[in-house]
C-alpha atoms as a PDB file:
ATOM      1  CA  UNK A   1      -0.275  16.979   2.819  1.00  0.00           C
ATOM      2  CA  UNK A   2      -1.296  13.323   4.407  1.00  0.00           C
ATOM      3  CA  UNK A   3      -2.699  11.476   2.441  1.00  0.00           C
ATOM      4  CA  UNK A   4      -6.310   9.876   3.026  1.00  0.00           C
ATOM      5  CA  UNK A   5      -6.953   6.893   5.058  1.00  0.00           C
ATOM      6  CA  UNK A   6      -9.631   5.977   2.503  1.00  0.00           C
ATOM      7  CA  UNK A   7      -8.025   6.427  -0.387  1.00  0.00           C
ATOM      8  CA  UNK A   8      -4.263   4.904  -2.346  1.00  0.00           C
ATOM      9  CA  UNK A   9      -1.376   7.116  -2.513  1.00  0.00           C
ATOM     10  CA  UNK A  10       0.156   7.064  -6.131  1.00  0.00           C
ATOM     11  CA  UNK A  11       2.075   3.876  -6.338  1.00  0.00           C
ATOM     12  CA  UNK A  12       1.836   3.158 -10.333  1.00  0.00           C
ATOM     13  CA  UNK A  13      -0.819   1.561 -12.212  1.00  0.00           C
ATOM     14  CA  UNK A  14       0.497  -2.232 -11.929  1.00  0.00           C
ATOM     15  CA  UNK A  15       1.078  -1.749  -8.227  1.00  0.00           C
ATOM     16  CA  UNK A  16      -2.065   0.073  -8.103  1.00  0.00           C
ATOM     17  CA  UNK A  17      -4.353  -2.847  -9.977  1.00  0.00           C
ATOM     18  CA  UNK A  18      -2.614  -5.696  -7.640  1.00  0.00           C
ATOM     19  CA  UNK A  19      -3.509  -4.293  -4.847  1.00  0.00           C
ATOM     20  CA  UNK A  20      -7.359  -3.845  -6.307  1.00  0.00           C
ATOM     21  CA  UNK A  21      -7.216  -6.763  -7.510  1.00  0.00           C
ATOM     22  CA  UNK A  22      -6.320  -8.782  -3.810  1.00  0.00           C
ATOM     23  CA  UNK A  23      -9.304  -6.604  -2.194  1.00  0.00           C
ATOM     24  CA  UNK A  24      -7.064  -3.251  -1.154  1.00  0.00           C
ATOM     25  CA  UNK A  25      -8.823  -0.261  -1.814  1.00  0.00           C
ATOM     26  CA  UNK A  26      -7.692   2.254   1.095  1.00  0.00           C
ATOM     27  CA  UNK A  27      -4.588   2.749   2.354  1.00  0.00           C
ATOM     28  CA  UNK A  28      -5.808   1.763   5.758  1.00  0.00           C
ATOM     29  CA  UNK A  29      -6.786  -2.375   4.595  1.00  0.00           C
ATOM     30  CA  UNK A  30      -3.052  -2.347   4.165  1.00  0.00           C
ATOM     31  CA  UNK A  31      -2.265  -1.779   8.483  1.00  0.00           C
ATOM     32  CA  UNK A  32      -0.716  -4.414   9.516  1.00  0.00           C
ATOM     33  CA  UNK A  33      -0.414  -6.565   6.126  1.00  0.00           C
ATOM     34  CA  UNK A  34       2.601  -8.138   5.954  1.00  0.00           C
ATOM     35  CA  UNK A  35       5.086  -6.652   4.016  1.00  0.00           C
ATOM     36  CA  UNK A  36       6.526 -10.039   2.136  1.00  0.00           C
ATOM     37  CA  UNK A  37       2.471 -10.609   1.132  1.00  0.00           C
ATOM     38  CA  UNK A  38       2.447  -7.688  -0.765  1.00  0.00           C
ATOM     39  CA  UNK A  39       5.704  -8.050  -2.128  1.00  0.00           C
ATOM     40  CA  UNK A  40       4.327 -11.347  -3.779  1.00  0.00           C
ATOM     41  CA  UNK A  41       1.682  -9.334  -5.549  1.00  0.00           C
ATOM     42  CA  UNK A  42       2.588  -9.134  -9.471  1.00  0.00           C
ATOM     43  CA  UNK A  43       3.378  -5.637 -10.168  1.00  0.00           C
ATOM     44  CA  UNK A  44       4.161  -5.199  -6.645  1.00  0.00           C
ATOM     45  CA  UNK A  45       8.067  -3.484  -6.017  1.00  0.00           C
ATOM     46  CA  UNK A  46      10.362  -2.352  -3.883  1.00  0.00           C
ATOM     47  CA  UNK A  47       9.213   1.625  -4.829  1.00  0.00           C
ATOM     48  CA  UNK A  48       5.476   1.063  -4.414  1.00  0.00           C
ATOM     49  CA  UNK A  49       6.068  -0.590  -0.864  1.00  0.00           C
ATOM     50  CA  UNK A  50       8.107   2.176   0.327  1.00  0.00           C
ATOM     51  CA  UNK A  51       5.872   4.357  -0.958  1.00  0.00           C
ATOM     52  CA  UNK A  52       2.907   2.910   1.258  1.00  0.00           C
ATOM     53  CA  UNK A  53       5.219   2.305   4.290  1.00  0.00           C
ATOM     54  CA  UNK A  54       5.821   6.241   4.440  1.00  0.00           C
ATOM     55  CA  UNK A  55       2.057   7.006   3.674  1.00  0.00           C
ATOM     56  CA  UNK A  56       1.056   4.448   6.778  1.00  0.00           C
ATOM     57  CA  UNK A  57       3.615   5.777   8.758  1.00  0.00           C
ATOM     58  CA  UNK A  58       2.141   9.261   8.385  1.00  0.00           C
ATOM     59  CA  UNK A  59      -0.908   8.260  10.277  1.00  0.00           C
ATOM     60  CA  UNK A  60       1.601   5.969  12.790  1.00  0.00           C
ATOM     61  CA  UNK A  61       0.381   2.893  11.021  1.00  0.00           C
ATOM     62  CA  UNK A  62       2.351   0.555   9.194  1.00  0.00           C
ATOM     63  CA  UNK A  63       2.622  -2.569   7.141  1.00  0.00           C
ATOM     64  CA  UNK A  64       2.954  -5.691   9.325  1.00  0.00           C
END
């Protein structure tokens, strides 16, 4: 199943609240974000990016 434009995949609750907290609510605010910028986010790692990278790429989006 592809997950929702409109909503987060499951990341993890601290990767989950850093993104909420810098203003990301749906997957698709995160197009074209640079990857490094989100890496800086505390609670932010190396699973939880790949994580959204695959769900982007689903809908042939990705992180910048």
């Amino acid at each position: 199943m592809t997950p929702s434009l409109d909503t987060l995949p499951k990341i993890g609750a601290p990767a989950t609240r850093a993104l909420n907290a810098a203003g990301y609510t749906a997957l698709r605010q995160l197009d074209g974000v640079p990857r490094a910028e989100l890496a800086k986010l505390h609670g932010m790692g190396p699973k939880a990016l790949g994580i959204l990278q695959a769900a982007l790429e689903e809908h042939q989006l990705g992180l910048g």
